[in-house]
Protein backbone atom coordinates (compact mmCIF):
# COMPACT_ATOMS: atom_id res chain seq x y z
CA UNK A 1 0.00 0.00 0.00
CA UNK A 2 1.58 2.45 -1.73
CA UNK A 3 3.63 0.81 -2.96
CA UNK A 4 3.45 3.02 -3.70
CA UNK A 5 8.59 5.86 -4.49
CA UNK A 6 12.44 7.38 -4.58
CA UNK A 7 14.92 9.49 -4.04
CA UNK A 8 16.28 11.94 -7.01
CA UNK A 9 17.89 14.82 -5.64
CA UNK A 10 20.96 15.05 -3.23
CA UNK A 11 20.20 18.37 -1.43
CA UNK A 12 16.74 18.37 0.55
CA UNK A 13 15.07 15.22 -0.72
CA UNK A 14 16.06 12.03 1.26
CA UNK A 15 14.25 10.14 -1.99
CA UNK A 16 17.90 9.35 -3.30
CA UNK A 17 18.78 6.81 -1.06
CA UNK A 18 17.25 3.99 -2.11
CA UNK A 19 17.89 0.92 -0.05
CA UNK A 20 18.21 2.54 3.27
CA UNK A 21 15.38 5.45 2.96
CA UNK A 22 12.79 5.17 0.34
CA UNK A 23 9.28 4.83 1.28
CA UNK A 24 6.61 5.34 -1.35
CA UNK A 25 2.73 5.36 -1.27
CA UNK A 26 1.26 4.40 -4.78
CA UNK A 27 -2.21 4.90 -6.18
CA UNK A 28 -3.81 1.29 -7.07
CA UNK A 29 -6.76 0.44 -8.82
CA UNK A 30 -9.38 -2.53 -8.55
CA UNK A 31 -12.05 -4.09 -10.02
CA UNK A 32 -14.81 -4.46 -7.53
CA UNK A 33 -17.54 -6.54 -9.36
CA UNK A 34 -14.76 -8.79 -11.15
CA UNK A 35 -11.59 -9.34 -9.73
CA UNK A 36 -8.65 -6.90 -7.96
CA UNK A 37 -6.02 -6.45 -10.10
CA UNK A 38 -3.07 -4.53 -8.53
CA UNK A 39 -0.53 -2.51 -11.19
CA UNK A 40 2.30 -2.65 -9.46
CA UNK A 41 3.69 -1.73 -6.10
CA UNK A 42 6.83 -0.70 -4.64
CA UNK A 43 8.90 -3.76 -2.62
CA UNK A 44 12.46 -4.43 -1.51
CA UNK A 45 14.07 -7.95 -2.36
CA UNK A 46 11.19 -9.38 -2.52
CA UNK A 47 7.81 -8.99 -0.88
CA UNK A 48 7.01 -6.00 1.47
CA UNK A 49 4.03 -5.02 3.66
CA UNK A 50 0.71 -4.91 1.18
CA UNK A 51 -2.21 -2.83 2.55
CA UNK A 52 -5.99 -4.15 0.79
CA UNK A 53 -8.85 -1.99 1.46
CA UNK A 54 -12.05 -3.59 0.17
CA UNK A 55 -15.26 -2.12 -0.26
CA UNK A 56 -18.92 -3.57 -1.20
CA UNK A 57 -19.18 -3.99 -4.73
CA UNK A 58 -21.24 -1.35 -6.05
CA UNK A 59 -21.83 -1.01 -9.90
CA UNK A 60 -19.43 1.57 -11.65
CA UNK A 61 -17.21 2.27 -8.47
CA UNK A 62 -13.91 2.02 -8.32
CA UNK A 63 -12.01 1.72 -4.86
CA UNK A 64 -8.70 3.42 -4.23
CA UNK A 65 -5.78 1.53 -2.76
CA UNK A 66 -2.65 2.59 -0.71
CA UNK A 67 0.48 0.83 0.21
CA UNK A 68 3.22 2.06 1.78
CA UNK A 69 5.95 -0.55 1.60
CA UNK A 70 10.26 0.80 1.60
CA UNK A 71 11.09 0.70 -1.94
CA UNK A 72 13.78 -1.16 -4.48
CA UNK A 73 11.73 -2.41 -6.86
CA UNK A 74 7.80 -3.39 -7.75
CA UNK A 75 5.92 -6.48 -7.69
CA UNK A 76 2.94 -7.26 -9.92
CA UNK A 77 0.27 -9.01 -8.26
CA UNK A 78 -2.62 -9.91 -11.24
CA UNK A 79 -5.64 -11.16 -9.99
CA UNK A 80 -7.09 -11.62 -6.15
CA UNK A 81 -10.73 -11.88 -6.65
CA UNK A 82 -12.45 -8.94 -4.55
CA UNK A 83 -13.94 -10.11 -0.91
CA UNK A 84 -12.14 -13.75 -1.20
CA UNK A 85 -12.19 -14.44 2.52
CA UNK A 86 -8.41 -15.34 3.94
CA UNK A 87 -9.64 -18.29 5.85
CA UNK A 88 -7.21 -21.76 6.50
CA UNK A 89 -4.41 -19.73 8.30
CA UNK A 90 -3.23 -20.93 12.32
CA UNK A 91 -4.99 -18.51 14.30
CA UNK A 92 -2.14 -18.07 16.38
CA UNK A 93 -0.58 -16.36 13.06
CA UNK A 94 -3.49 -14.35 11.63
CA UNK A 95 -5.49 -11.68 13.26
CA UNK A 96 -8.88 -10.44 12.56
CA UNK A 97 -9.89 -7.30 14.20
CA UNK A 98 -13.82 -6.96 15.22
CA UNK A 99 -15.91 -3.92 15.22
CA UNK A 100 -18.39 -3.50 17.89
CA UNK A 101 -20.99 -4.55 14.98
CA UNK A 102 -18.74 -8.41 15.24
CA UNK A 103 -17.48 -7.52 11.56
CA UNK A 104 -13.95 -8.04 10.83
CA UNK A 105 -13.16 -4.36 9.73
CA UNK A 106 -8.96 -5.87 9.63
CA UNK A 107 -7.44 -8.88 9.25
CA UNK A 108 -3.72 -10.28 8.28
CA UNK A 109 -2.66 -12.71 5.71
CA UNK A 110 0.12 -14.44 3.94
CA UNK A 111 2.43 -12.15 1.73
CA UNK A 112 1.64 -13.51 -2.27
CA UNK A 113 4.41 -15.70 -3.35
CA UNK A 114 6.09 -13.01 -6.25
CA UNK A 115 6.50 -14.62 -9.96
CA UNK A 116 8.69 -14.70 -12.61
CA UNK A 117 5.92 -13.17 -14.48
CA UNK A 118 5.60 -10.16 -11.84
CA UNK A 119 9.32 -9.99 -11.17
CA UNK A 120 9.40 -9.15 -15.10
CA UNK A 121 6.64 -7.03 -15.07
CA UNK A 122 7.98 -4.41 -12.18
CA UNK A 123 11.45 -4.11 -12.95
CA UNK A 124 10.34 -2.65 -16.39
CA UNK A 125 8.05 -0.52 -14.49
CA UNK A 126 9.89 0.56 -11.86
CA UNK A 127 12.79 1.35 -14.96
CA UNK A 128 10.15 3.74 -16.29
CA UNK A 129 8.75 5.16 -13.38
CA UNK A 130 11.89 6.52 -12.00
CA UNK A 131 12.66 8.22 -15.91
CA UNK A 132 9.21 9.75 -14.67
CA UNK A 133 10.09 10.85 -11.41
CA UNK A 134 13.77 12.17 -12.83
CA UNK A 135 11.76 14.75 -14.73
CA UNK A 136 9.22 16.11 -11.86
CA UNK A 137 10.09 18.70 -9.45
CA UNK A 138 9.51 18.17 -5.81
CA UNK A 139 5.83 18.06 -5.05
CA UNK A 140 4.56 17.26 -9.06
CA UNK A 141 2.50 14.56 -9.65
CA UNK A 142 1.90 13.46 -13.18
CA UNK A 143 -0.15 10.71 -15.40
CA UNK A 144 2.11 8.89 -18.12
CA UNK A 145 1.93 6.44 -20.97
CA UNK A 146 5.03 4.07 -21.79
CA UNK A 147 5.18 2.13 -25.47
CA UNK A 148 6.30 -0.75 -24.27
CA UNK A 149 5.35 -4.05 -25.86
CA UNK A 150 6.02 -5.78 -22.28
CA UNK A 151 3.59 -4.08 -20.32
CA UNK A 152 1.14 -2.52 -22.75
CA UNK A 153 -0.89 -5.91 -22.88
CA UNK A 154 -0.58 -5.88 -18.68
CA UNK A 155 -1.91 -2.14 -18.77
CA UNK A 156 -4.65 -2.55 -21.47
CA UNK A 157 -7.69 -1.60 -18.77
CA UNK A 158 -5.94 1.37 -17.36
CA UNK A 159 -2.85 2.25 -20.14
CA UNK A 160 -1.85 5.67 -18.11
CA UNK A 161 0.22 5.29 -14.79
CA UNK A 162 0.87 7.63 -12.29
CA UNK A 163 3.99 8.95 -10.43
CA UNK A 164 4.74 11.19 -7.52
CA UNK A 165 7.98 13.06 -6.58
CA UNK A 166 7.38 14.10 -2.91
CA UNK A 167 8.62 17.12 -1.05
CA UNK A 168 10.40 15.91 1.77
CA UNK A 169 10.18 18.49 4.82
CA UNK A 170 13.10 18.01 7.42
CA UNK A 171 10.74 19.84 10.06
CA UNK A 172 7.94 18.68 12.04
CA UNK A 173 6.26 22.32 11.92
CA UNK A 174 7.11 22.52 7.95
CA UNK A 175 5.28 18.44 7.57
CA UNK A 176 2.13 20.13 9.47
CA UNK A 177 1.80 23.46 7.23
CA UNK A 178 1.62 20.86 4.59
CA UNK A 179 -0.79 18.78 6.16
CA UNK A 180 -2.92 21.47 7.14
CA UNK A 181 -2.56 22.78 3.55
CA UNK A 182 -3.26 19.83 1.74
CA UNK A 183 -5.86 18.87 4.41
CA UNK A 184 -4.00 15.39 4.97
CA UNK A 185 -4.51 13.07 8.33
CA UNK A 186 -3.71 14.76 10.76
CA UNK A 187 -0.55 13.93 12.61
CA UNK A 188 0.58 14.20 16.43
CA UNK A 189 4.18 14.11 17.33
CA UNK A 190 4.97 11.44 19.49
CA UNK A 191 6.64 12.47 23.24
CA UNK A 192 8.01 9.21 24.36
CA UNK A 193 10.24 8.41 21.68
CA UNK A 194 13.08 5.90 22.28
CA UNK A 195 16.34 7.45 23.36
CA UNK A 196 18.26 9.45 20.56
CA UNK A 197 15.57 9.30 18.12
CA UNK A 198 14.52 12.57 16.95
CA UNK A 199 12.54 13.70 13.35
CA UNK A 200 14.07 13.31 10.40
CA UNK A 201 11.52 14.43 7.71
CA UNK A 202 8.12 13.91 6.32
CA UNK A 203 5.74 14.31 3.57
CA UNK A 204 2.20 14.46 1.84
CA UNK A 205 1.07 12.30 -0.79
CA UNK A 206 -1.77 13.85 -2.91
CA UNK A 207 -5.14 12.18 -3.65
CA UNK A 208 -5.00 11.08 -6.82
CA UNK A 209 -6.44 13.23 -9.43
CA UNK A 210 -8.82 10.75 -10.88
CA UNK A 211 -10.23 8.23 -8.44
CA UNK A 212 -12.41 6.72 -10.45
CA UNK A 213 -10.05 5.96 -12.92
CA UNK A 214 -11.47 3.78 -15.79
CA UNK A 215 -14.63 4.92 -15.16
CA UNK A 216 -14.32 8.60 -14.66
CA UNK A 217 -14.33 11.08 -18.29
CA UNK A 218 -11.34 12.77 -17.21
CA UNK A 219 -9.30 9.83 -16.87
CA UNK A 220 -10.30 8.98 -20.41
CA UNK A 221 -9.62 12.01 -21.30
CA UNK A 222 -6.73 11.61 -20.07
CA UNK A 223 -5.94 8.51 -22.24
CA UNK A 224 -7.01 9.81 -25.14
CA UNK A 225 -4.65 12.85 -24.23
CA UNK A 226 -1.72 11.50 -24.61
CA UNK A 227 -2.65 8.82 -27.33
CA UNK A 228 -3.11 12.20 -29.35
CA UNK A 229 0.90 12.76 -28.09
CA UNK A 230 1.87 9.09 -28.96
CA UNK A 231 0.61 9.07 -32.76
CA UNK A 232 1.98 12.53 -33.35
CA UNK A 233 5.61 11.50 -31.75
CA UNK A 234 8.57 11.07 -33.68
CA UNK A 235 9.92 7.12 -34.01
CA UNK A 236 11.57 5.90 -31.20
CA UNK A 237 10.08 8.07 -28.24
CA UNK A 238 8.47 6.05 -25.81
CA UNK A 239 7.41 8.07 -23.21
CA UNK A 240 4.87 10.31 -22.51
CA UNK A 241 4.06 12.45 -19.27
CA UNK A 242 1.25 15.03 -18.98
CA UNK A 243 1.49 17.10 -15.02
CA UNK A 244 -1.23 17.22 -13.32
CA UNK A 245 -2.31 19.71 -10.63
CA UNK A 246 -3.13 18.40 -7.33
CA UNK A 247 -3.69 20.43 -3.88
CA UNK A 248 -5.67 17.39 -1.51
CA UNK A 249 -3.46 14.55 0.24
CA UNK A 250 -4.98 11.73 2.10
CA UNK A 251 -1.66 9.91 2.74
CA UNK A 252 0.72 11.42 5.62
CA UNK A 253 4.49 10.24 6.50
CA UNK A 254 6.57 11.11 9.19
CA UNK A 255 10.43 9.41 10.05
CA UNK A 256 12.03 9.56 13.34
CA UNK A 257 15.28 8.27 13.19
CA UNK A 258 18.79 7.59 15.22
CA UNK A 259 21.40 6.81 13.32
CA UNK A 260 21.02 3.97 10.45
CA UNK A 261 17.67 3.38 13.07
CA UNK A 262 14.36 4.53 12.21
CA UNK A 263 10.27 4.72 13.20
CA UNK A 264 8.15 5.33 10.03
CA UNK A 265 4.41 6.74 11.08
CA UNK A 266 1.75 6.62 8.69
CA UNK A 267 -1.63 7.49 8.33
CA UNK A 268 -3.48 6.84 5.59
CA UNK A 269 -7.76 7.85 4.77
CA UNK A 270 -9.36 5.35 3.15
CA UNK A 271 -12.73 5.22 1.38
CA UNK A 272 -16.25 5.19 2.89
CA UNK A 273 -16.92 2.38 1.32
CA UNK A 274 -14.50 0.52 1.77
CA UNK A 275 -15.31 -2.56 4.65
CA UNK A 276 -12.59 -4.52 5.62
CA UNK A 277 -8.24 -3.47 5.47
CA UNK A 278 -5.70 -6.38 4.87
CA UNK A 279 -2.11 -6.17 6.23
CA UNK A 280 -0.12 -8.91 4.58
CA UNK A 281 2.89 -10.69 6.79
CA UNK A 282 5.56 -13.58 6.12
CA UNK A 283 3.76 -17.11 6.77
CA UNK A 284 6.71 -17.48 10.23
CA UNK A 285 6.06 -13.75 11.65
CA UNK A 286 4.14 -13.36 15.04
CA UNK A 287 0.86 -11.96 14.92
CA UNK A 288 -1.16 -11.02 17.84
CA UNK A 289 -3.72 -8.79 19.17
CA UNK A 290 -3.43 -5.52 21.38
CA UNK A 291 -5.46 -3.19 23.22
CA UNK A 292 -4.28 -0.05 23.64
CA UNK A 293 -6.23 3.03 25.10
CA UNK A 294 -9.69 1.19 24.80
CA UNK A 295 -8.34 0.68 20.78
CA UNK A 296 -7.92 -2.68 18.97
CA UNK A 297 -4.23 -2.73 17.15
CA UNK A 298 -2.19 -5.62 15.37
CA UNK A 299 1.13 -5.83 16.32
CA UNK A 300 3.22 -7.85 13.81
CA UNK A 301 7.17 -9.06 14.57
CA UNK A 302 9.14 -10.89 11.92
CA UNK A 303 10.60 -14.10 12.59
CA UNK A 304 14.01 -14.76 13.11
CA UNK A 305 14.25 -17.98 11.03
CA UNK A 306 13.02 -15.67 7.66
CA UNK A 307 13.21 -12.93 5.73
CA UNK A 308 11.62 -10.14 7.24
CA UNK A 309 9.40 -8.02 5.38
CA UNK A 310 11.58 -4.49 4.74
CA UNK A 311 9.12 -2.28 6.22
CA UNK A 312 11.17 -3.90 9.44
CA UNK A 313 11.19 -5.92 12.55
CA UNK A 314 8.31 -4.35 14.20
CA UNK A 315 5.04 -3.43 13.03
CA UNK A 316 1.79 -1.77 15.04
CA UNK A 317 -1.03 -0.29 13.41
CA UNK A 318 -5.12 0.37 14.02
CA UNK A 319 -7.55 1.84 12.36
CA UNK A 320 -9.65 4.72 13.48
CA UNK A 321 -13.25 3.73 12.11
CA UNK A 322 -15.02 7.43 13.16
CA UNK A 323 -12.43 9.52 11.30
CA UNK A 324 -11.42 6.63 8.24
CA UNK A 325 -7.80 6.33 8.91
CA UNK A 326 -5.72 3.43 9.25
CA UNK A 327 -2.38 4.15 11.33
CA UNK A 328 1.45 2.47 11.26
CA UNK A 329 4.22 2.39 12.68
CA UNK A 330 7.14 0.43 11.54
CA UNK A 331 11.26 0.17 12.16
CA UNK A 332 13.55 -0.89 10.25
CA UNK A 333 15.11 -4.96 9.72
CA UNK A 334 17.94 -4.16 11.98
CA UNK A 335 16.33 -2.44 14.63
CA UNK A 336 16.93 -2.16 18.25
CA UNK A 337 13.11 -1.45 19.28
CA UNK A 338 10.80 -3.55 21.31
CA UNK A 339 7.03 -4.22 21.07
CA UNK A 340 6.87 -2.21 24.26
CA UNK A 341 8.43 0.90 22.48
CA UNK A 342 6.26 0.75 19.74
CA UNK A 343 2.99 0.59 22.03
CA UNK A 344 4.37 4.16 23.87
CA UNK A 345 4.60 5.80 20.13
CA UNK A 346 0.74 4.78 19.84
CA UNK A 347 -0.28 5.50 23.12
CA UNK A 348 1.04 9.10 22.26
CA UNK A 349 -0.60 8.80 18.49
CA UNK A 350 -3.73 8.20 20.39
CA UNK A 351 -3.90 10.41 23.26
CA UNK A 352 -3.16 13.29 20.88
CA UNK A 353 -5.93 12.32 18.48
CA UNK A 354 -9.42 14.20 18.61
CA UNK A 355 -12.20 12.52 20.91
């Protein structure tokens, strides 16, 4: 969730450092009354945290998807057919969180086994993406179209991608100027960090401009947009970006770091509609259920005896049903933290939210 994301300028965006920094949110699409079919998302090695968000099928609606996984290169997941239940797991391994309604509003699940077909698939896209993001300016978001006979046939519902080069702020009161000017979730700044761990930056990612996507006129419009730019382009240019203005978020990032150490916070809005949130873990990582502050959480550690999943060791999140968002915290593979210090971050997260 998304994947989304990287770093292309030395002086004031962090986005350059790939393997130790990146962390991208992406804008996914799915096809409610047929089957979810994910572009691409961002991953490192192999498979990193996915976030699902599904939503009743309704006729003509599309539902918006984040992930927010530490980047190195995508994955292509094809086809997950929409409200599948993920049943057959030990319960000792995978959560489901209840409302007060007894409807599971969050649940974990396996991490997809990656292909050869998907490992294909998103290193050509992640190859053009970043020629994207090498030619936007901090904060520009823009639609594209790639000739490409390898993933033209992948893309044929929904040709024109997306790409987002963030502005990284390296202060806490810069990240909430943003937030209150792009109207994003709303973020508190933890008190009872660990030791030594102090912000290191933050950013906004915008709502995307067409949410609708392949149903909406302007994202055919889009389409037809830069089909117009393809047929009139010389031989031999494949690539084809039109900017698009932007000026709402519903995705906000903060870092806190010590060190090579580091606390990612994230909240992310999602959807009315949308009924039920899937955080996706390694089949030999610890899953179990919290309360903190009268609020239901999944805390998820990665097992020693695998790979862990590179959004880290640790990983704590809720979601916040009255106000839509869906909050988490993560460290890095290497880190030093505890479940314990990851439960003080939310305590703060939640004491400073609105009642």
């Amino acid at each position: 969730m998304r994947e989304l994301q990287d770093r292309n300028q030395e002086q004031g965006l962090k986005y350059t450092d790939l393997k130790d920094k990146g962390l991208k949110n992406m804008d996914m699409l799915t096809e409610p009354e047929n089957a979810l079919k994910i572009q691409a998302f961002d991953v490192s090695d192999k498979v990193m945290e996915q976030v699902y968000q599904k939503a009743k099928p309704k006729k003509g609606l599309i539902v918006k998807m984040r992930l927010q996984p530490r980047i190195t290169a995508p994955i292509l997941i094809l086809l997950f057919v929409l409200g599948a239940s993920v049943t057959g797991y030990a319960a000792s391994q995978y959560l489901e969180l209840r409302n007060g309604k007894g409807d599971v509003v969050l649940n974990t699940a396996k991490t997809p086994t990656e292909t050869d077909a998907s490992q294909t698939y998103t290193t050509t896209y992640t190859q053009w993406n970043e020629k994207v993001r090498d030619r936007l300016q901090p904060g520009e978001y823009a639609a594209y179209y790639v000739k490409d006979d390898s993933m033209n046939p992948r893309n044929s519902s929904n040709p024109v991608l997306f790409a987002y080069k963030p502005t990284e702020l390296s202060s806490f009161s810069s990240l909430q100027d943003e937030i209150k000017r792009t109207e994003a979730p709303l973020l508190h700044s933890p008190t009872h960090l660990p030791d030594g761990y102090r912000f290191d930056f933050g950013y906004v990612y915008p709502v995307a401009a067409y949410p609708g996507m392949m149903n909406k006129e302007e994202y055919r419009a889009l389409t037809d947009k830069l089909m117009q730019q393809v047929k009139a382009a010389p031989k031999g240019e494949n690539l084809f970006i039109q900017k698009l203005s932007w000026d709402k978020s519903d995705f906000t990032f903060a870092r806190y770091a010590r060190g090579n150490d580091y606390v990612n916070i994230t909240v992310t809005k999602y959807a009315p509609e949308v009924t039920k949130t899937t955080v996706m873990q390694n089949e030999q990582d610890s899953a179990e259920e919290l309360m903190i502050k009268g609020t239901k959480a999944y805390y998820i550690r990665a097992s020693e005896t695998s790979t862990p999943l590179e959004v880290g060791k640790n990983r704590l999140g809720w979601l916040d049903e009255k106000r839509r968002l869906h909050y988490n915290i993560s460290d890095n593979q290497d880190s030093p933290l505890s479940k314990e210090d990851l439960v003080k971050i939310a305590e703060d997260l939640l004491n400073g939210s609105p009642q």
